[in-house]
Structure formats: structure tokens, C-alpha cells
C-alpha atoms as a PDB file:
ATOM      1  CA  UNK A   1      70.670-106.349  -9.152  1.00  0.00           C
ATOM      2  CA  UNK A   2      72.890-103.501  -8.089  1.00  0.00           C
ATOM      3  CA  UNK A   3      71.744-100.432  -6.412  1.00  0.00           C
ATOM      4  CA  UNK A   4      73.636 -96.979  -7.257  1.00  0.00           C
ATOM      5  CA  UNK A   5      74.201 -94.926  -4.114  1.00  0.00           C
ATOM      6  CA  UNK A   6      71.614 -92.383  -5.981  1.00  0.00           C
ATOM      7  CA  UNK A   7      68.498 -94.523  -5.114  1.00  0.00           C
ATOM      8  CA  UNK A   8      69.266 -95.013  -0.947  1.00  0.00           C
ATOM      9  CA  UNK A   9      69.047 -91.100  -0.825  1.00  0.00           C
ATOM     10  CA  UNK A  10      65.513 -90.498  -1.804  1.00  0.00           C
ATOM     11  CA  UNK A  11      64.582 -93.461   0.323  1.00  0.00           C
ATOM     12  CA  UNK A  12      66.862 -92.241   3.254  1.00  0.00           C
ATOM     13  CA  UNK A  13      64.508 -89.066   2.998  1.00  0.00           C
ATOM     14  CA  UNK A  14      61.580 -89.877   3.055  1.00  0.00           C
ATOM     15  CA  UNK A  15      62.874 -91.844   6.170  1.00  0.00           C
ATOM     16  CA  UNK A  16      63.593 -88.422   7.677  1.00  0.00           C
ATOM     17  CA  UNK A  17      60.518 -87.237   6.280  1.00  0.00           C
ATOM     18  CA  UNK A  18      58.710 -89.125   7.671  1.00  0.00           C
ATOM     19  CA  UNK A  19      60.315 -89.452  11.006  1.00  0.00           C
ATOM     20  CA  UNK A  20      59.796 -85.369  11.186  1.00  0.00           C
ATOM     21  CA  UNK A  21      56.604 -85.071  10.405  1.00  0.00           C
ATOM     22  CA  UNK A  22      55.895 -88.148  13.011  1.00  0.00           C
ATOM     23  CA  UNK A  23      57.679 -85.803  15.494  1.00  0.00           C
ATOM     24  CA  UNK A  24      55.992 -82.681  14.669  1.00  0.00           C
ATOM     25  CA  UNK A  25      52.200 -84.249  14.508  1.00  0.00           C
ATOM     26  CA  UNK A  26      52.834 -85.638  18.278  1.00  0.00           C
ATOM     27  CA  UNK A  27      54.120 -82.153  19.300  1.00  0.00           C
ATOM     28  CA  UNK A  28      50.991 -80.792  17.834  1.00  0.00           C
ATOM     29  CA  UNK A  29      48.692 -83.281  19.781  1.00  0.00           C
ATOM     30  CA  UNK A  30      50.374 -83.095  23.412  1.00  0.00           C
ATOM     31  CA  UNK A  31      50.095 -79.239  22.908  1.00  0.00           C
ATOM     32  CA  UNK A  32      46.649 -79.102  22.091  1.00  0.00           C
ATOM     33  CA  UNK A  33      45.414 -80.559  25.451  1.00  0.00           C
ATOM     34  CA  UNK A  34      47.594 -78.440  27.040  1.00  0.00           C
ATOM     35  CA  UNK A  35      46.277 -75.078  25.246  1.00  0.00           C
ATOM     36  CA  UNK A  36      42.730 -76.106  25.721  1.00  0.00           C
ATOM     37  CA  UNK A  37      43.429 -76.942  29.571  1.00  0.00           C
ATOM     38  CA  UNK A  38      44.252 -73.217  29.918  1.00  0.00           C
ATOM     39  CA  UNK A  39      41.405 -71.857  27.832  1.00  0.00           C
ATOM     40  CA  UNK A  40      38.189 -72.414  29.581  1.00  0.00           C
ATOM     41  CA  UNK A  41      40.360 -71.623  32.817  1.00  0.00           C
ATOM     42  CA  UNK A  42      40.959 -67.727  31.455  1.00  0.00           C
ATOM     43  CA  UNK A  43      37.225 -68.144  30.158  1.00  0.00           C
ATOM     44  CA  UNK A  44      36.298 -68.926  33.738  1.00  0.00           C
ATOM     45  CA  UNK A  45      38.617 -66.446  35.133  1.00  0.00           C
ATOM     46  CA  UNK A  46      36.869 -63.816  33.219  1.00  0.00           C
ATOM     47  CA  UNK A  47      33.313 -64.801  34.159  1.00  0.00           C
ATOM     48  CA  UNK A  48      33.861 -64.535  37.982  1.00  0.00           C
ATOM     49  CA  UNK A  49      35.285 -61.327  37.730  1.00  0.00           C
ATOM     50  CA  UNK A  50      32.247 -60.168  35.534  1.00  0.00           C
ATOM     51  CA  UNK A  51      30.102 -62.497  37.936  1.00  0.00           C
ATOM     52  CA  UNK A  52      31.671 -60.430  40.486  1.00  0.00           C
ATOM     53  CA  UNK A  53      31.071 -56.939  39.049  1.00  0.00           C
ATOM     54  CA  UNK A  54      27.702 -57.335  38.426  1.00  0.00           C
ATOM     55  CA  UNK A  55      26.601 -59.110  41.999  1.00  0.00           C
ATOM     56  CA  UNK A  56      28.452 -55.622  43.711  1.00  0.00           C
ATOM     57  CA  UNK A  57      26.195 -53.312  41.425  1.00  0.00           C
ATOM     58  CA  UNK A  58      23.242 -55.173  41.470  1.00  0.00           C
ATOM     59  CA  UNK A  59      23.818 -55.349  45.561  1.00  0.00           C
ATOM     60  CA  UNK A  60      23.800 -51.189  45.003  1.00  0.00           C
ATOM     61  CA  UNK A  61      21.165 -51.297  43.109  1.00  0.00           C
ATOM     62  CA  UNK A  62      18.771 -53.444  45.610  1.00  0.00           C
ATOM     63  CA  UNK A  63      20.504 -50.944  48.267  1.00  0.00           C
ATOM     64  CA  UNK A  64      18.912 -48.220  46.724  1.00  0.00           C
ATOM     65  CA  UNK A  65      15.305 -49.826  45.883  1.00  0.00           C
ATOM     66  CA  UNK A  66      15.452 -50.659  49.727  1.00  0.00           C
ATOM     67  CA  UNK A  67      15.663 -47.288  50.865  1.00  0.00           C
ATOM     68  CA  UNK A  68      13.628 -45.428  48.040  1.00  0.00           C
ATOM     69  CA  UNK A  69      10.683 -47.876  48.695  1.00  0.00           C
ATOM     70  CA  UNK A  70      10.557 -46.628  52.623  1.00  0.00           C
ATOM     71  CA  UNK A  71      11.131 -42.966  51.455  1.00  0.00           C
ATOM     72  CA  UNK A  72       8.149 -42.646  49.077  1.00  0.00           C
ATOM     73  CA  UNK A  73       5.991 -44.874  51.664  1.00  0.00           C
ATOM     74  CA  UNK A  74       6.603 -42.787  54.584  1.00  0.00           C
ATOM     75  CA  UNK A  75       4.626 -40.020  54.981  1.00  0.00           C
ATOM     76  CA  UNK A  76       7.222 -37.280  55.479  1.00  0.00           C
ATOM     77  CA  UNK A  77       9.926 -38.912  52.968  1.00  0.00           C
ATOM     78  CA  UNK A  78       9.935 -36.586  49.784  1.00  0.00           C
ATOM     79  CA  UNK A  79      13.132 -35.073  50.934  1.00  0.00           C
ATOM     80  CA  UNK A  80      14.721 -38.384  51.880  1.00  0.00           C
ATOM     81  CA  UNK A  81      13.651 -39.750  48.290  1.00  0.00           C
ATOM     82  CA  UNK A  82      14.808 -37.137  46.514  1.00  0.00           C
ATOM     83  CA  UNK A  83      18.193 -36.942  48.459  1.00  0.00           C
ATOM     84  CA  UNK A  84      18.399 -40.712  47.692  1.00  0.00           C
ATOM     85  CA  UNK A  85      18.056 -40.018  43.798  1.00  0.00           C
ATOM     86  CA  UNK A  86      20.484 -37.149  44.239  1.00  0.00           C
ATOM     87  CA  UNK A  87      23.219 -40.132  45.912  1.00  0.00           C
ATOM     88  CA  UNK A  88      22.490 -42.906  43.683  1.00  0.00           C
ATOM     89  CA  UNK A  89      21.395 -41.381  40.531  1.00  0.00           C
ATOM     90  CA  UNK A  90      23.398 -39.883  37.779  1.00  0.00           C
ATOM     91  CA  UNK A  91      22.417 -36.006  36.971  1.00  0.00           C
ATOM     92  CA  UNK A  92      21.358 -37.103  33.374  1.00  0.00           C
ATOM     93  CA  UNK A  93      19.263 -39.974  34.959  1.00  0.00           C
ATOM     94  CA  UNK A  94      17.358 -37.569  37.299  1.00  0.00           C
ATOM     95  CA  UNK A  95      16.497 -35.223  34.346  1.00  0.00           C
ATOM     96  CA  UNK A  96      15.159 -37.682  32.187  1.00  0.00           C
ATOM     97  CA  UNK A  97      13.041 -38.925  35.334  1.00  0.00           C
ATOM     98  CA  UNK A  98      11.850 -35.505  35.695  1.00  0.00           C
ATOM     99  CA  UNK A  99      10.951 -35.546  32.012  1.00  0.00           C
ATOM    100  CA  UNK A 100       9.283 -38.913  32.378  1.00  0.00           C
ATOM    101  CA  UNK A 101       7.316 -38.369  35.303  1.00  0.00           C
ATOM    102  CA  UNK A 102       5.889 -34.835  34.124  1.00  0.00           C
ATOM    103  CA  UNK A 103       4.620 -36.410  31.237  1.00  0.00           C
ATOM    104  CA  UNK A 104       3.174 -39.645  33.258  1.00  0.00           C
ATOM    105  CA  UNK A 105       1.914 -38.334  36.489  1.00  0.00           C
ATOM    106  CA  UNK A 106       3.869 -41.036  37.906  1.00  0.00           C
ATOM    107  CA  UNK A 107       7.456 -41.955  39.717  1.00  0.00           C
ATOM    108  CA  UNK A 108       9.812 -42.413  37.299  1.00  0.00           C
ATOM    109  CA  UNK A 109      12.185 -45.241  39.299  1.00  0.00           C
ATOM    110  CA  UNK A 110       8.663 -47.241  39.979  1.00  0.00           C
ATOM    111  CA  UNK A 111       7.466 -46.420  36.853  1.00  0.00           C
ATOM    112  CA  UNK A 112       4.133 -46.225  38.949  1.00  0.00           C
ATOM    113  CA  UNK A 113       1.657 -44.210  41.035  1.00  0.00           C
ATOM    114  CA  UNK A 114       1.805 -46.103  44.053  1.00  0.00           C
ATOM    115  CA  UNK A 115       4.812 -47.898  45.995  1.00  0.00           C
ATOM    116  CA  UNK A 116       5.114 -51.746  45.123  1.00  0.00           C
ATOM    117  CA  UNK A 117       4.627 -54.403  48.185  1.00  0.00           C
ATOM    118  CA  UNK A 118       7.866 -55.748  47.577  1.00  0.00           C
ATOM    119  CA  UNK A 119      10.761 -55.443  45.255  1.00  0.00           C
ATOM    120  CA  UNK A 120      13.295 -58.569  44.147  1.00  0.00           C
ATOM    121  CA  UNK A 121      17.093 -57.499  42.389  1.00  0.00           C
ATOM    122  CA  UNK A 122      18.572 -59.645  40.209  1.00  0.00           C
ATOM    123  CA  UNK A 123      22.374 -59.412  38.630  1.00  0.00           C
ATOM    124  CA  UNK A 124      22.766 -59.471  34.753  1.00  0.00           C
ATOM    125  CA  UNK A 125      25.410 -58.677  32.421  1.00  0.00           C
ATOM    126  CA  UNK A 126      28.177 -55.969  32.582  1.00  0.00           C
ATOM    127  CA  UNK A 127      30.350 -54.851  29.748  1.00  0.00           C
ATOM    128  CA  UNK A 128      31.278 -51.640  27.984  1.00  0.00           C
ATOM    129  CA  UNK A 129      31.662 -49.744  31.615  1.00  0.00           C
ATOM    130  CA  UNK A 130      27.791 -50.659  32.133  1.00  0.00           C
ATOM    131  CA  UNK A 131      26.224 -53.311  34.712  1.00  0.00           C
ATOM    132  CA  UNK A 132      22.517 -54.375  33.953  1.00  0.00           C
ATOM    133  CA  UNK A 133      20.422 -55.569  36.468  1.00  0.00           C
ATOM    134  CA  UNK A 134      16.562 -56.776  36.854  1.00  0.00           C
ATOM    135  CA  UNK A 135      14.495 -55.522  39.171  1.00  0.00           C
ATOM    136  CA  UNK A 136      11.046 -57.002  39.736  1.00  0.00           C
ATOM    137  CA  UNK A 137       8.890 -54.663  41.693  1.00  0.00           C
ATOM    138  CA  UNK A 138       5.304 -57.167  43.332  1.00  0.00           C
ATOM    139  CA  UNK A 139       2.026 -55.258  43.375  1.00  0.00           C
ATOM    140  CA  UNK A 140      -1.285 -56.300  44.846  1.00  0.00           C
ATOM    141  CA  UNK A 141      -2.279 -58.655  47.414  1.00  0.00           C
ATOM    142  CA  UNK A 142       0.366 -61.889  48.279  1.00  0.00           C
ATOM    143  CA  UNK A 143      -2.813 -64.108  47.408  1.00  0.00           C
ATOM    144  CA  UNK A 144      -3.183 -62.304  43.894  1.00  0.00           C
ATOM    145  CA  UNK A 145       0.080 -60.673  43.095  1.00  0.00           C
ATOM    146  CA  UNK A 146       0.923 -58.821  39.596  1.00  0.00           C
ATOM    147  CA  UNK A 147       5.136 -57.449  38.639  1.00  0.00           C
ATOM    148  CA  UNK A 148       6.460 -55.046  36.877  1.00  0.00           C
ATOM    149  CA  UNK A 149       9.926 -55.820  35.526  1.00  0.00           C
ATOM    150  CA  UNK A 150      12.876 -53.059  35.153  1.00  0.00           C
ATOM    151  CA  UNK A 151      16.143 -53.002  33.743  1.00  0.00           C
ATOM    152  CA  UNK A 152      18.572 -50.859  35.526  1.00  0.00           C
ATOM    153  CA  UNK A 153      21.768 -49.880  34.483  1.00  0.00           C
ATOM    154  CA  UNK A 154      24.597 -48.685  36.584  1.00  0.00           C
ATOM    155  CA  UNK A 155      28.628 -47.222  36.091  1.00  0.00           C
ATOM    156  CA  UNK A 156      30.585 -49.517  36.823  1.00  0.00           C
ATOM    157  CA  UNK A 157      32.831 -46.595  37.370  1.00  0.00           C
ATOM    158  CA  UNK A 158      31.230 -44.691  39.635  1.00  0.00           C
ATOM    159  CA  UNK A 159      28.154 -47.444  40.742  1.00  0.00           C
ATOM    160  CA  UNK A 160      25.535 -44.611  40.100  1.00  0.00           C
ATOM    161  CA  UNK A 161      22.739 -45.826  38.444  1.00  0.00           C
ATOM    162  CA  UNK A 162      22.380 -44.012  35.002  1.00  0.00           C
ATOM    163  CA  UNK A 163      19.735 -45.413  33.435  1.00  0.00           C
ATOM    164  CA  UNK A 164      16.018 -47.045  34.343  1.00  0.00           C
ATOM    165  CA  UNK A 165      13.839 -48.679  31.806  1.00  0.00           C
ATOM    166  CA  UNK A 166      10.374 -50.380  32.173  1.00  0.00           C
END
């Protein structure tokens, strides 16, 4: 039997077919390692920095707590308290505290009547120009201890904290 030149063509391409689409399918996998190798390393990139961000405001934040919590406790510390809001505290935060605290007989950045025994400040999440960040203020006795839990938000522009709910 005789073959025409006609039939080695279609044969001779799907040689070359097949031969490209070999070559292209092992491009594909040796570049998909390589892609997700980078990934998670941008991923991880990222969550330092925002790792980062929030440890620095919630470090403000406990900076702040610190000195507010010896301000109301000592006896002559009104004016050091309320010079501490004035530092630390947006203009809009300290107006809605005022608000707050007219209407609850009771600090607005405890959220209380009295000063807590202890205080513990805990980074959270950041994003949208905003940092997060629990704070867990201990009452009572250390046999019989009770929290309160806080969220405080800070600028990450300016590291004031704008915003204190309980």
C-alpha cells in the first residue's frame, strides 16, 4: 500500500501538536511552584507590617491606660487626667466621652465609677487607617477577680485614640 504525501502531514501535526502542548503543560507546572513560592511570602510580608502597626498602637494605647490609671487614682490627678485625654484623645473622642459620662455618672475611658486594679492591652487588627486593640481592665480582689473588656481604636495616622467602646 502506497501512502500519498497528503496523509504524513496531518500525522506530522499532530506530532507538533502534540510536542507543543507537551512543552507548554511543563511550562505551566514549573511556573506554578514558582508563583505560589512568592505568594504566601507577599502574604507574610503584609502581615508583619500589619503585625507591626498594630503592636506600635496598641503599645500607645497601654501607654496611655498606664498613665490615666495613676491620674484618676491619685488624689490630686484631675488635671493630669484630663491633660492626658487632651494628648492621647481625638477632640471628637473627648466629646462623646463627655456625652457618655454625663449621662452615666461614670468615666467614660473606664467605662466605670472606680479605677480598675489592673489593666492588660492586647493588639488586634488594623485596616482602613484604624488599629483596634483590647483592653481588659481587672476589678476586685486578686483572689476573686471580675474584667471588663474594651475595644479601642486608634489613627494610625496620627496614633490618637478616636474611639472607646465597652
Amino acid at each position: 500500500m502506497t501512502r500519498l504525501s497528503t496523509t504524513r502531514h496531518p500525522r506530522g501535526r499532530r506530532v507538533i501538536g502534540r510536542t507543543l502542548l507537551a512543552a507548554t503543560l511543563l511550562t505551566a507546572v514549573a511556573a506554578v511552584p514558582a508563583a505560589a513560592a512568592v505568594a504566601p511570602q507577599r502574604t507574610t510580608a503584609a502581615a508583619a507590617a500589619r503585625d507591626d502597626v498594630s503592636e506600635a498602637e496598641a503599645q500607645q494605647v497601654s501607654h496611655f491606660y498606664a498613665s490615666y490609671l495613676d491620674a484618676v487614682a491619685a488624689e490630686d490627678g484631675g488635671n493630669l487626667a484630663t491633660a492626658l485625654r487632651g494628648f492621647y484623645l481625638t477632640p471628637e473622642l473627648r466629646q462623646e466621652l463627655r456625652a457618655w459620662e454625663k449621662t452615666n455618672h461614670a468615666d467614660g475611658v473606664l467605662r466605670a465609677q472606680d479605677v480598675p486594679a489592673a489593666f492588660r492591652v492586647t493588639a488586634g487588627d488594623s485596616g482602613a487607617g484604624h488599629a483596634w486593640t483590647h483592653v481588659r481592665l481587672t476589678w476586685g480582689s486578686v483572689a476573686h477577680p471580675t474584667y471588663t473588656n474594651l475595644t479601642v481604636q486608634s489613627e494610625l495616622g496620627t496614633g490618637k485614640i478616636s474611639g472607646i467602646r465597652g
